[in-house]
PDB file of N, CA and C in Angstrom:
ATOM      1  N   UNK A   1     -24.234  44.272 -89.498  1.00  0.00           N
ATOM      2  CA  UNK A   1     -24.797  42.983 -89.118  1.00  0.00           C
ATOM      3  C   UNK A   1     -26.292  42.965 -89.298  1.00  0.00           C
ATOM      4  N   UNK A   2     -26.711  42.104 -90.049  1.00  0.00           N
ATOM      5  CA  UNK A   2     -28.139  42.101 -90.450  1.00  0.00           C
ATOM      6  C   UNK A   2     -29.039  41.722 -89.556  1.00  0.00           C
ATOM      7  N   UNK A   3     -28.865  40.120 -89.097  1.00  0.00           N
ATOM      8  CA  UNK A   3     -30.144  39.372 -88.401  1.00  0.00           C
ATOM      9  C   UNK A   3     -29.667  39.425 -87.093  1.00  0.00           C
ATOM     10  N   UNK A   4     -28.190  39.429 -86.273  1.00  0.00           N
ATOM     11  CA  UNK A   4     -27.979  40.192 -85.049  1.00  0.00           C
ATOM     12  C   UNK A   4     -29.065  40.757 -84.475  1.00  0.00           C
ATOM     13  N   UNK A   5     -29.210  41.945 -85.680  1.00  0.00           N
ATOM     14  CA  UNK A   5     -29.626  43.278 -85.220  1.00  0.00           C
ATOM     15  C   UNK A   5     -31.160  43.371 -84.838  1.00  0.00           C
ATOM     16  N   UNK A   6     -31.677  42.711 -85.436  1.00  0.00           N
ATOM     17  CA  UNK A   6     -33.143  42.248 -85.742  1.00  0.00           C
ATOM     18  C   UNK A   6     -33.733  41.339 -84.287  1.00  0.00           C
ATOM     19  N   UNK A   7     -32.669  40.575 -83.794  1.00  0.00           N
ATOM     20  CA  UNK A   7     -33.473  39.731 -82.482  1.00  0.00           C
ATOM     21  C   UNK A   7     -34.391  40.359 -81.960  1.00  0.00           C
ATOM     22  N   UNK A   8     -33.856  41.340 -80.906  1.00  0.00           N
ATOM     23  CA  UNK A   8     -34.230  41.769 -79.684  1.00  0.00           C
ATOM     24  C   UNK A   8     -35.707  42.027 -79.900  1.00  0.00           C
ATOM     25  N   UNK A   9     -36.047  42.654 -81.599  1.00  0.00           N
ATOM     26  CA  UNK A   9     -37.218  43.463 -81.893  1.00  0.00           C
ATOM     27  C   UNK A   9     -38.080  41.952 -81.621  1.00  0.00           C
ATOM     28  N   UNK A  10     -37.716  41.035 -82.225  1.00  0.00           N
ATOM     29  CA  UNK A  10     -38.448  39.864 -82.364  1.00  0.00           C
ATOM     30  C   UNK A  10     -38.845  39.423 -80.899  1.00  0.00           C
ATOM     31  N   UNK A  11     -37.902  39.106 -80.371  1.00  0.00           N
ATOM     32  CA  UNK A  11     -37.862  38.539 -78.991  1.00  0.00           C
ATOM     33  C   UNK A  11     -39.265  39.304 -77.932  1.00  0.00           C
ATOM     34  N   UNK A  12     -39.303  41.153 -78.550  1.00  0.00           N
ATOM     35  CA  UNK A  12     -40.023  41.739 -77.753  1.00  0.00           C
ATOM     36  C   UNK A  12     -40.911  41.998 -78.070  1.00  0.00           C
ATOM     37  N   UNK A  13     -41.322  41.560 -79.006  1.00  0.00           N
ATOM     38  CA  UNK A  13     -42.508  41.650 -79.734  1.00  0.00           C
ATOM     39  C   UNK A  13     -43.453  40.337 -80.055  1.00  0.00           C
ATOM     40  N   UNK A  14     -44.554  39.450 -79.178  1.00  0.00           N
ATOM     41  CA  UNK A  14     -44.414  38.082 -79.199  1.00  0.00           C
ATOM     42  C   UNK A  14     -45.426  37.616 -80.299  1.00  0.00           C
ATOM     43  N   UNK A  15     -45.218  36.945 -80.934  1.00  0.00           N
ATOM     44  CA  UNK A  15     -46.243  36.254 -82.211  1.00  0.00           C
ATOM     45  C   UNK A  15     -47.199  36.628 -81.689  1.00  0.00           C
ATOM     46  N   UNK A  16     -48.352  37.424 -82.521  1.00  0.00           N
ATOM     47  CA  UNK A  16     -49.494  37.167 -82.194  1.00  0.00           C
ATOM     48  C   UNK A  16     -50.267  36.119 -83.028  1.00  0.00           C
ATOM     49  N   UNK A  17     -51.396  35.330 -82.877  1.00  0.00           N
ATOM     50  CA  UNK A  17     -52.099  34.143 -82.959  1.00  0.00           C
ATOM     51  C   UNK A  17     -50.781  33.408 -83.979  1.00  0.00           C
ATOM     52  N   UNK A  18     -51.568  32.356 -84.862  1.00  0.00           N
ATOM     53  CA  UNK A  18     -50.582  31.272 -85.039  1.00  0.00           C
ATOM     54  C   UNK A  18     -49.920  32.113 -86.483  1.00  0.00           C
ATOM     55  N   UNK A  19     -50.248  32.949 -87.037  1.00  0.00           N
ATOM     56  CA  UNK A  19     -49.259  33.180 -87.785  1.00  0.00           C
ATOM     57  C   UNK A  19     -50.508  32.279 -89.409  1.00  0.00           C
ATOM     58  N   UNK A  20     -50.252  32.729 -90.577  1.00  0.00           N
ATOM     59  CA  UNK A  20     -50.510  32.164 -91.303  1.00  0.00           C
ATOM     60  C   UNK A  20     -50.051  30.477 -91.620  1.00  0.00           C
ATOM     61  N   UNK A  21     -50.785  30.131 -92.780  1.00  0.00           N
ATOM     62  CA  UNK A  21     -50.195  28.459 -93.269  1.00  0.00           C
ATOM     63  C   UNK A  21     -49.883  28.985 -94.452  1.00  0.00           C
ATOM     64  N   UNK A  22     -48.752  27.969 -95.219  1.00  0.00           N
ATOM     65  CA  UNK A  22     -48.062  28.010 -96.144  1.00  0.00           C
ATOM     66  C   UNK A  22     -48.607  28.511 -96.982  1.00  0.00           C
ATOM     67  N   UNK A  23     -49.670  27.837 -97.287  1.00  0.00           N
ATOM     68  CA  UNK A  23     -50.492  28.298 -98.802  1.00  0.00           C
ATOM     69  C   UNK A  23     -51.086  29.881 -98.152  1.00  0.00           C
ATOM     70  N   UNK A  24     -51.750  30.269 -97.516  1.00  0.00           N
ATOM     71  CA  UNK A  24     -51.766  31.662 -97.315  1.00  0.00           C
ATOM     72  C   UNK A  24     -50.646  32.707 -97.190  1.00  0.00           C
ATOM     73  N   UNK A  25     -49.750  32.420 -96.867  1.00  0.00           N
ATOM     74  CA  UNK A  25     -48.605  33.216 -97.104  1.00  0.00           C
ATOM     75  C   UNK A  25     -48.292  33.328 -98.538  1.00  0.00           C
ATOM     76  N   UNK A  26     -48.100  32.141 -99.279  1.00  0.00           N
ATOM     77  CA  UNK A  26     -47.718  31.992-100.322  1.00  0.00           C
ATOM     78  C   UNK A  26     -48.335  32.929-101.720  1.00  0.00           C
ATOM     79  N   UNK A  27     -50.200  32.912-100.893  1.00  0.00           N
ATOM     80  CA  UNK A  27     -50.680  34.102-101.359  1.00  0.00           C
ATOM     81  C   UNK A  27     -50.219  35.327-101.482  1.00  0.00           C
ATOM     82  N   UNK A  28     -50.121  35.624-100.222  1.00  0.00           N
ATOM     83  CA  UNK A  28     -49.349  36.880-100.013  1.00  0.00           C
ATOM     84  C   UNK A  28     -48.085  37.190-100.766  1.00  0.00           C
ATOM     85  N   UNK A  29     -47.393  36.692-100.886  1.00  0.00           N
ATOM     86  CA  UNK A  29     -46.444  36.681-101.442  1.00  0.00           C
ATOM     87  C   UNK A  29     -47.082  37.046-102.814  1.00  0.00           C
ATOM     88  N   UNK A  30     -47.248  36.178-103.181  1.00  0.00           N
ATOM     89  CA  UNK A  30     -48.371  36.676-104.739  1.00  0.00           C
ATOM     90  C   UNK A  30     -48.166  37.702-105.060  1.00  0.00           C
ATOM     91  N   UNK A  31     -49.218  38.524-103.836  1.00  0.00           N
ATOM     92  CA  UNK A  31     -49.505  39.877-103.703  1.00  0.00           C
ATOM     93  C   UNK A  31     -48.513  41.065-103.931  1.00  0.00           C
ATOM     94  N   UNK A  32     -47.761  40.592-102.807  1.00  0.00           N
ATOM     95  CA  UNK A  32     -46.502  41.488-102.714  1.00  0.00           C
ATOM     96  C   UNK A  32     -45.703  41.432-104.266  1.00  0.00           C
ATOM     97  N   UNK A  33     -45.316  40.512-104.850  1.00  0.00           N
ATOM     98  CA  UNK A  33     -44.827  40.675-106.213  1.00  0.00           C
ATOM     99  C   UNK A  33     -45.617  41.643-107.031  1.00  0.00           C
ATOM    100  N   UNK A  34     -46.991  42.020-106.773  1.00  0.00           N
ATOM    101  CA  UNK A  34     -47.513  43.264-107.759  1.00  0.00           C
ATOM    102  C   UNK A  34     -47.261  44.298-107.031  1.00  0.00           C
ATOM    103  N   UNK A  35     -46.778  44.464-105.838  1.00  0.00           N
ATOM    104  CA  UNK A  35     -46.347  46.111-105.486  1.00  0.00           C
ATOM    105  C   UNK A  35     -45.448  47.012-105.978  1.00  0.00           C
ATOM    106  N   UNK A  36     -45.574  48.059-106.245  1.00  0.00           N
ATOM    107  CA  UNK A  36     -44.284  48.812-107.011  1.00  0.00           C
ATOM    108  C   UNK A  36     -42.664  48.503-106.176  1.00  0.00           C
ATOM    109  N   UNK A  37     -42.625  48.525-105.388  1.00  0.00           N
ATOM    110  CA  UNK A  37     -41.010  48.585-104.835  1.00  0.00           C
ATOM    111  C   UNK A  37     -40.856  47.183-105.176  1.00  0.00           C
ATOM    112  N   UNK A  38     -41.622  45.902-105.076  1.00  0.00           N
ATOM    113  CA  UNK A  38     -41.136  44.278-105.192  1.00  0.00           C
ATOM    114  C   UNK A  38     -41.152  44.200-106.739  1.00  0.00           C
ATOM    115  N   UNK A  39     -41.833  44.869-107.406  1.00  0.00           N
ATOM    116  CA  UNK A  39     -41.203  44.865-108.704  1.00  0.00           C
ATOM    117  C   UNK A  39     -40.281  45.687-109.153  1.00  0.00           C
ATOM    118  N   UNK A  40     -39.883  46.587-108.881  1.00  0.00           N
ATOM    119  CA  UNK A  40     -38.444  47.315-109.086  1.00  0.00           C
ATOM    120  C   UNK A  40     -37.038  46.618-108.658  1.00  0.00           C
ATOM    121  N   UNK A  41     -37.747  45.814-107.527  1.00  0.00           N
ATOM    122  CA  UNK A  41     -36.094  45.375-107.102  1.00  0.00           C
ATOM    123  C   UNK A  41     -36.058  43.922-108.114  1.00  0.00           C
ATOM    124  N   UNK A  42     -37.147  43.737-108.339  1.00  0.00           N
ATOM    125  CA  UNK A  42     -36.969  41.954-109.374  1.00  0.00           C
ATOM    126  C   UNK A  42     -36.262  42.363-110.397  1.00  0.00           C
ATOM    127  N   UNK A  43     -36.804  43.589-111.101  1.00  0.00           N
ATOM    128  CA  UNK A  43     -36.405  44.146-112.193  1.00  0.00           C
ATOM    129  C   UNK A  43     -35.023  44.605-112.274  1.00  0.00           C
ATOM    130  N   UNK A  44     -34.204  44.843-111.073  1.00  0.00           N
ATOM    131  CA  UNK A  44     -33.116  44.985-110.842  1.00  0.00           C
ATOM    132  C   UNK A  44     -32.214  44.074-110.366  1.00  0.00           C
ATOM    133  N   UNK A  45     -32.475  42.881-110.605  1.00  0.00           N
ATOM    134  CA  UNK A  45     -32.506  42.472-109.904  1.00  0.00           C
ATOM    135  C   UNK A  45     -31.623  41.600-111.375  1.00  0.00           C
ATOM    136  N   UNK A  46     -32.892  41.468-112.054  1.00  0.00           N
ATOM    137  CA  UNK A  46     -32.728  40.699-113.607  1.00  0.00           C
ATOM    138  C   UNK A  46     -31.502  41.597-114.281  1.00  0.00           C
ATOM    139  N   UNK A  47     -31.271  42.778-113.861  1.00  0.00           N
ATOM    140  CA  UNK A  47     -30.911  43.669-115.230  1.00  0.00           C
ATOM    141  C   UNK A  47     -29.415  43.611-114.866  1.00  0.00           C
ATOM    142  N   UNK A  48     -29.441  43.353-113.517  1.00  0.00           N
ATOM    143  CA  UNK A  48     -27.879  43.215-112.747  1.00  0.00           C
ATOM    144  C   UNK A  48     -27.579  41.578-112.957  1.00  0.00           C
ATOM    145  N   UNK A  49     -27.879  40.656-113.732  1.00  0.00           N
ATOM    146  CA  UNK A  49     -27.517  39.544-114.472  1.00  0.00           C
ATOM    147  C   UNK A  49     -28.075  38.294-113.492  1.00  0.00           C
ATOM    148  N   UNK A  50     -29.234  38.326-112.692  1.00  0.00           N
ATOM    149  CA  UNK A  50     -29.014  37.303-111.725  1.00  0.00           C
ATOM    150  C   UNK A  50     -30.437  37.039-112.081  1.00  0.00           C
ATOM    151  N   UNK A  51     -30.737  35.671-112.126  1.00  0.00           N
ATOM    152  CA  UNK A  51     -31.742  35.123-112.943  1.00  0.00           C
ATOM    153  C   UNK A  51     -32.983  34.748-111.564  1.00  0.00           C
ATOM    154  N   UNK A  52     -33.877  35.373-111.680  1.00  0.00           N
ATOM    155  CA  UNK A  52     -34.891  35.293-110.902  1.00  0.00           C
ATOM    156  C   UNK A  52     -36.085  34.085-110.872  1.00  0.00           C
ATOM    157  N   UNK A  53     -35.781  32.641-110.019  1.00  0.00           N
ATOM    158  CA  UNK A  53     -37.144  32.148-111.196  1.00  0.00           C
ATOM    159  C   UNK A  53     -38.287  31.728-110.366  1.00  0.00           C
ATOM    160  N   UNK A  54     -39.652  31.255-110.733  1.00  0.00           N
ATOM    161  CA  UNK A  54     -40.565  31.749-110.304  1.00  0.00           C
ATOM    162  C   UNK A  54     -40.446  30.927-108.802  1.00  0.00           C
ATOM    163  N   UNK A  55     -40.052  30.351-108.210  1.00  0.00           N
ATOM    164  CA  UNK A  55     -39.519  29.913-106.752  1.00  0.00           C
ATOM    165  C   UNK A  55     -38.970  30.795-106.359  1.00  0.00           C
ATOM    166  N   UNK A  56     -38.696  31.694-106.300  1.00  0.00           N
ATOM    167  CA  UNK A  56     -37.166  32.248-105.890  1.00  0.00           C
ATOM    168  C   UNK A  56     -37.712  32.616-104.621  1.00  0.00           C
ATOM    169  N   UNK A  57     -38.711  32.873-104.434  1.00  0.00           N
ATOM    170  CA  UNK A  57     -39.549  33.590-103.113  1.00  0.00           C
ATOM    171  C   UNK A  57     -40.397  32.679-102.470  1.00  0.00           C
ATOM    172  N   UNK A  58     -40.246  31.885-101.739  1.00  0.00           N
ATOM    173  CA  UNK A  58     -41.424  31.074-101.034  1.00  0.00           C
ATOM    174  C   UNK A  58     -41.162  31.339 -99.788  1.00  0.00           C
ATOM    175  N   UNK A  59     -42.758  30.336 -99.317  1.00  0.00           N
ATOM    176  CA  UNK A  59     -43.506  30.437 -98.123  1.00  0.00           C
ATOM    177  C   UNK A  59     -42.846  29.374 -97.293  1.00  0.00           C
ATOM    178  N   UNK A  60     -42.407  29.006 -96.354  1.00  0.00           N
ATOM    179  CA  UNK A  60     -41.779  27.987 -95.635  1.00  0.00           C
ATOM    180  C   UNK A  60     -42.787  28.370 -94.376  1.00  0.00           C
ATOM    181  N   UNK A  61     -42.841  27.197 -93.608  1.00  0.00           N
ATOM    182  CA  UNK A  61     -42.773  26.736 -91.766  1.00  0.00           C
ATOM    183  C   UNK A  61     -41.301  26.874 -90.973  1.00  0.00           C
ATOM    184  N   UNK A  62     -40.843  27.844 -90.422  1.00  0.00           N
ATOM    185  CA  UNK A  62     -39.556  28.463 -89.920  1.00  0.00           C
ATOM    186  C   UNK A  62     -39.768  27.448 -88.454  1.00  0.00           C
ATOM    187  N   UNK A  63     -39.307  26.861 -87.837  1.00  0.00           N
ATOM    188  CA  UNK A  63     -38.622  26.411 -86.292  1.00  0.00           C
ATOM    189  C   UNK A  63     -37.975  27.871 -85.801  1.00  0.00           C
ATOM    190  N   UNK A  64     -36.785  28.928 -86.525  1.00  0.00           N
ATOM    191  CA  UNK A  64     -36.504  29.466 -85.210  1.00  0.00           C
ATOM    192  C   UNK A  64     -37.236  30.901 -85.883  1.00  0.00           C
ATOM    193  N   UNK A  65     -37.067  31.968 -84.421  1.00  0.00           N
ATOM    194  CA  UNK A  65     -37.930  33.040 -84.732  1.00  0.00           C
ATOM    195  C   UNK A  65     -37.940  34.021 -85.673  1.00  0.00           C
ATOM    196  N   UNK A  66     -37.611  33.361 -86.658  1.00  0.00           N
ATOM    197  CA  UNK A  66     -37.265  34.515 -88.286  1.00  0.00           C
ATOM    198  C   UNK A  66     -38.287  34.803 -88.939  1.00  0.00           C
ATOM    199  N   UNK A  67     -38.099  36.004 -89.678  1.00  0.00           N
ATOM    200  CA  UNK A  67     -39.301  36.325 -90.131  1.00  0.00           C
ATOM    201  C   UNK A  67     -38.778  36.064 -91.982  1.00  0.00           C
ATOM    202  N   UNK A  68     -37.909  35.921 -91.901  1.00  0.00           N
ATOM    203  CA  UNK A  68     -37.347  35.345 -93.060  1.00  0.00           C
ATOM    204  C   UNK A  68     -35.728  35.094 -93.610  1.00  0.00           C
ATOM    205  N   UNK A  69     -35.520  34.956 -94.724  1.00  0.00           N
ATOM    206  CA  UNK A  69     -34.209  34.897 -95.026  1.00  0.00           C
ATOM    207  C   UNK A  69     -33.831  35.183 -96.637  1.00  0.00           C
ATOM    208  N   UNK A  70     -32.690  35.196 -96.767  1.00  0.00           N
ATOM    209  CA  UNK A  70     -31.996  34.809 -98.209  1.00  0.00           C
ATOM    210  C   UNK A  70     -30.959  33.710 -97.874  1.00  0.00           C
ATOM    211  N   UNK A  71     -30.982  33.059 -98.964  1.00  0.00           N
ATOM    212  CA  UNK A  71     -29.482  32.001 -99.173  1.00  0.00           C
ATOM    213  C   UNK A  71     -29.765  32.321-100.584  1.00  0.00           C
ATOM    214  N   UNK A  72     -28.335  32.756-101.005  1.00  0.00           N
ATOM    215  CA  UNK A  72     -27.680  32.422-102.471  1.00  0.00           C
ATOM    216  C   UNK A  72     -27.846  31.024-103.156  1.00  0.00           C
ATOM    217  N   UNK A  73     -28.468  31.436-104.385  1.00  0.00           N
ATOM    218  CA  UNK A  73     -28.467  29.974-104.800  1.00  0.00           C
ATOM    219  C   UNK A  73     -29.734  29.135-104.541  1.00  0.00           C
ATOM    220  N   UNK A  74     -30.773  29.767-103.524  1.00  0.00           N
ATOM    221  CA  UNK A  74     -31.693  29.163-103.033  1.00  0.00           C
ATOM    222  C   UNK A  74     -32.281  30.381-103.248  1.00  0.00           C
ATOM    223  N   UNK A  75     -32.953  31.275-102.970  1.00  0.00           N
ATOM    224  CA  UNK A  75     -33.402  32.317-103.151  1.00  0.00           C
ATOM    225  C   UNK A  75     -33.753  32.935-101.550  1.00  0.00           C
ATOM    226  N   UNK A  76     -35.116  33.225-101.343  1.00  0.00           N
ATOM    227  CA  UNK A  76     -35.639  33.778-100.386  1.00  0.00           C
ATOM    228  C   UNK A  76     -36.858  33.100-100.201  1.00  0.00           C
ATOM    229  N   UNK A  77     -36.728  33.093 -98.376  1.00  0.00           N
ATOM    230  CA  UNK A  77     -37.896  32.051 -97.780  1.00  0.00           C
ATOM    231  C   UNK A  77     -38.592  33.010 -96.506  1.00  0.00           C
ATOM    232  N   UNK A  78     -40.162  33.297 -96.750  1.00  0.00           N
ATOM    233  CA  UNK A  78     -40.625  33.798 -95.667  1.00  0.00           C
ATOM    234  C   UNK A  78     -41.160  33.246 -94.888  1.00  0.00           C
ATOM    235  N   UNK A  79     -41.185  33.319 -93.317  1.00  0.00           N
ATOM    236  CA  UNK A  79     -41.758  32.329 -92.216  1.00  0.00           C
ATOM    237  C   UNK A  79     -43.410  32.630 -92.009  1.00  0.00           C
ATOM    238  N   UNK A  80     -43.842  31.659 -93.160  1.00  0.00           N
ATOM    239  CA  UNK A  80     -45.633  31.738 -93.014  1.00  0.00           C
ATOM    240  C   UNK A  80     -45.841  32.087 -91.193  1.00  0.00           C
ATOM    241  N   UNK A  81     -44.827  31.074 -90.552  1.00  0.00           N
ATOM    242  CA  UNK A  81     -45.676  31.090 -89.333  1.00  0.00           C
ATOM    243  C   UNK A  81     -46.096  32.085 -88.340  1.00  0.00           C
ATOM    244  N   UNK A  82     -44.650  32.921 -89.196  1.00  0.00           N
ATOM    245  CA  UNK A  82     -44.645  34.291 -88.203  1.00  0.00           C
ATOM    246  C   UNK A  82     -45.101  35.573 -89.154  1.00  0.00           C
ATOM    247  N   UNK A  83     -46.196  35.094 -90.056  1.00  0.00           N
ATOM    248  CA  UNK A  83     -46.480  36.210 -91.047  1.00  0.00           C
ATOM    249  C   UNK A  83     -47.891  36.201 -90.616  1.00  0.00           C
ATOM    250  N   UNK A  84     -48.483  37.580 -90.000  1.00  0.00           N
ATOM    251  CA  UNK A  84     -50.510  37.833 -90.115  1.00  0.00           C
ATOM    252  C   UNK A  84     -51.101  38.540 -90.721  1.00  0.00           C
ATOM    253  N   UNK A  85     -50.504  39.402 -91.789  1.00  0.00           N
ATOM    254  CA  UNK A  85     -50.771  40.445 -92.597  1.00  0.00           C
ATOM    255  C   UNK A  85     -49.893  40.205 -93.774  1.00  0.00           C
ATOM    256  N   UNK A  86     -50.674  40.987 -94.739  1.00  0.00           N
ATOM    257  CA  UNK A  86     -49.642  41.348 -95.934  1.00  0.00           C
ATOM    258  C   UNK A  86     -48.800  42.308 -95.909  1.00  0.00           C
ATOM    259  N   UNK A  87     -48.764  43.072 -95.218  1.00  0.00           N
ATOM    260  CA  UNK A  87     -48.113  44.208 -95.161  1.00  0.00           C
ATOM    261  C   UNK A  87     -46.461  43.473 -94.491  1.00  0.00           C
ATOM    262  N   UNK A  88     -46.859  42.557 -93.772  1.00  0.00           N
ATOM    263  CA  UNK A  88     -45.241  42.014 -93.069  1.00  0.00           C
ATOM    264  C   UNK A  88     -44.757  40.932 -94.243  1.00  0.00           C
ATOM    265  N   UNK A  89     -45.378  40.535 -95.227  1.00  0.00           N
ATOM    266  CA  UNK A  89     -45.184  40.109 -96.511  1.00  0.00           C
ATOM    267  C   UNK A  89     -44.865  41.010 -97.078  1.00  0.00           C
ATOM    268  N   UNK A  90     -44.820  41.901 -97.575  1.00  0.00           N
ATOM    269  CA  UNK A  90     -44.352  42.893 -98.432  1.00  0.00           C
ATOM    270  C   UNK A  90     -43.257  43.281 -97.922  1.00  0.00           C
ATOM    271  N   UNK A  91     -42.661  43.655 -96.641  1.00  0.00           N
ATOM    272  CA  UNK A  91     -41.542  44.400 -96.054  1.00  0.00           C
ATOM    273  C   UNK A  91     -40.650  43.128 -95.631  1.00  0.00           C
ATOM    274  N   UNK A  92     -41.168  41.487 -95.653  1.00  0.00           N
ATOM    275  CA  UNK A  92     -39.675  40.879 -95.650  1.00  0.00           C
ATOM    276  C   UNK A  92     -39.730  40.517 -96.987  1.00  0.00           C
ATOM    277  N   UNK A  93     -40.576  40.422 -97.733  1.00  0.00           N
ATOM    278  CA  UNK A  93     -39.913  40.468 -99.330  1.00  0.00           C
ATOM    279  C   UNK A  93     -39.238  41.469 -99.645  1.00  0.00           C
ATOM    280  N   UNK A  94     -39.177  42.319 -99.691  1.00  0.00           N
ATOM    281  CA  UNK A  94     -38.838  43.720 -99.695  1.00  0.00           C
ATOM    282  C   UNK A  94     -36.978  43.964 -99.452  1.00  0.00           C
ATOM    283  N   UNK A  95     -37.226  43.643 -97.727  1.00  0.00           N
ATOM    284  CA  UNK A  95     -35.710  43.578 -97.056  1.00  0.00           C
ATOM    285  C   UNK A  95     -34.788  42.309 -97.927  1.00  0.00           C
ATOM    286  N   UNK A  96     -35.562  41.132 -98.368  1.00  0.00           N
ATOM    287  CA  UNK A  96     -34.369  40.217 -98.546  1.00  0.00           C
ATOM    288  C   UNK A  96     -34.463  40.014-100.041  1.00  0.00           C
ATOM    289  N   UNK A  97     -35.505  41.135-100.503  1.00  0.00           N
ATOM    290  CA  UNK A  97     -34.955  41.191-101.954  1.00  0.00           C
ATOM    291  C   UNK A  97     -33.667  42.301-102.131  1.00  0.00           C
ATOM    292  N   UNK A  98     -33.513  42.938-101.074  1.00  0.00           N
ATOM    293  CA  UNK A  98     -32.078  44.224-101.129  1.00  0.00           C
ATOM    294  C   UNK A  98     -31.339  43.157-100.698  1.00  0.00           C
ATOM    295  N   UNK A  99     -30.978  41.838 -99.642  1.00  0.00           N
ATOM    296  CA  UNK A  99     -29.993  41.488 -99.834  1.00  0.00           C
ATOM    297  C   UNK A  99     -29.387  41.004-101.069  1.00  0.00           C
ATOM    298  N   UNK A 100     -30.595  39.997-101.839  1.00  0.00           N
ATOM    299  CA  UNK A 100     -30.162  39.078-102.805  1.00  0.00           C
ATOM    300  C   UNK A 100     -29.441  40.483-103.782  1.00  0.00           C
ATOM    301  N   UNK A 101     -30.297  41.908-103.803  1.00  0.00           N
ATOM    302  CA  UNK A 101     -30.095  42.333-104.946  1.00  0.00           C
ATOM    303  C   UNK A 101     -28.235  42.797-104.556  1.00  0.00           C
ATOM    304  N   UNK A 102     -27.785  43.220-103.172  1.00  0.00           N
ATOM    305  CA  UNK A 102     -26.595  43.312-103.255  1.00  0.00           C
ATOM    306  C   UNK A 102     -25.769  42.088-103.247  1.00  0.00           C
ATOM    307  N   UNK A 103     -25.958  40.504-103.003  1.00  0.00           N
ATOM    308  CA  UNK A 103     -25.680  39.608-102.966  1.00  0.00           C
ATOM    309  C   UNK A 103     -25.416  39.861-104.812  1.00  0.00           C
ATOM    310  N   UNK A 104     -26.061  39.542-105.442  1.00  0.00           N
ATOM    311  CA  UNK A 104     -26.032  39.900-106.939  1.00  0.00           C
ATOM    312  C   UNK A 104     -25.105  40.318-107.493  1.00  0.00           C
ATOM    313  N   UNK A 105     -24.748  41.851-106.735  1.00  0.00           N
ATOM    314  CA  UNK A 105     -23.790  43.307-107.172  1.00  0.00           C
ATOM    315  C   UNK A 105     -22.622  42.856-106.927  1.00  0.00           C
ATOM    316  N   UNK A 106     -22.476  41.846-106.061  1.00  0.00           N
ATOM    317  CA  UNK A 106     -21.213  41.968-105.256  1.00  0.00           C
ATOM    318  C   UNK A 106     -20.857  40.484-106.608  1.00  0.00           C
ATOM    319  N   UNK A 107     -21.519  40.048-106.532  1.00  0.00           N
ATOM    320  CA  UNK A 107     -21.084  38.404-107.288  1.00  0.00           C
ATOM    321  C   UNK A 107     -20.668  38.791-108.972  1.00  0.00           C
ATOM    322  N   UNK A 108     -22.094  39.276-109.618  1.00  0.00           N
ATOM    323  CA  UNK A 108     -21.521  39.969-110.819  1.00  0.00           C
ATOM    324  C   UNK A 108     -20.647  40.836-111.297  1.00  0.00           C
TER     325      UNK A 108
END
């Protein structure tokens, strides 16, 4: 169980200040696409037949306390609001690029 598992950490751990805005996250995100592991999994991502396109990763305003997601078909959305660093940009790009990439494995 994926996002189950994940509450409690959230719940106990409380936002600190407001969290980035869209377009700064969106930066980030940027960013994170030149790191070695976020380009290995794109790259695997492509090679396992599942077409990556340059949306596939955005910055959203989240309502509940997620730090992000995947939906098939939609790609992956990180919660600017609950993002203050790049480094928590890089590790939920990261996590919900392994779902899409087994989402992928399992479909192809």
């Amino acid at each position: 169980g994926g996002a189950s598992d994940a509450k409690p950490a959230i719940e106990s751990s409380p936002i600190r200040g407001e969290g980035a805005t869209v377009e700064e996250c969106q930066r980030m995100i940027e960013r994170s696409l030149r790191t070695p592991m976020v380009k290995f999994l794109l790259e695997n991502l492509e090679k396992s037949g599942c077409v990556v396109a340059d949306n596939f990763i955005k910055a959203v305003n989240c309502t509940e306390q997620i730090s992000g997601g995947y939906t098939r078909g939609e790609g992956i959305m990180v919660c600017s609001n609950y993002m203050n660093i790049q480094d928590e940009v890089n590790q939920v790009v990261i996590h919900e690029l392994i779902h899409a990439y087994d989402d992928c494995r399992a479909a192809n």
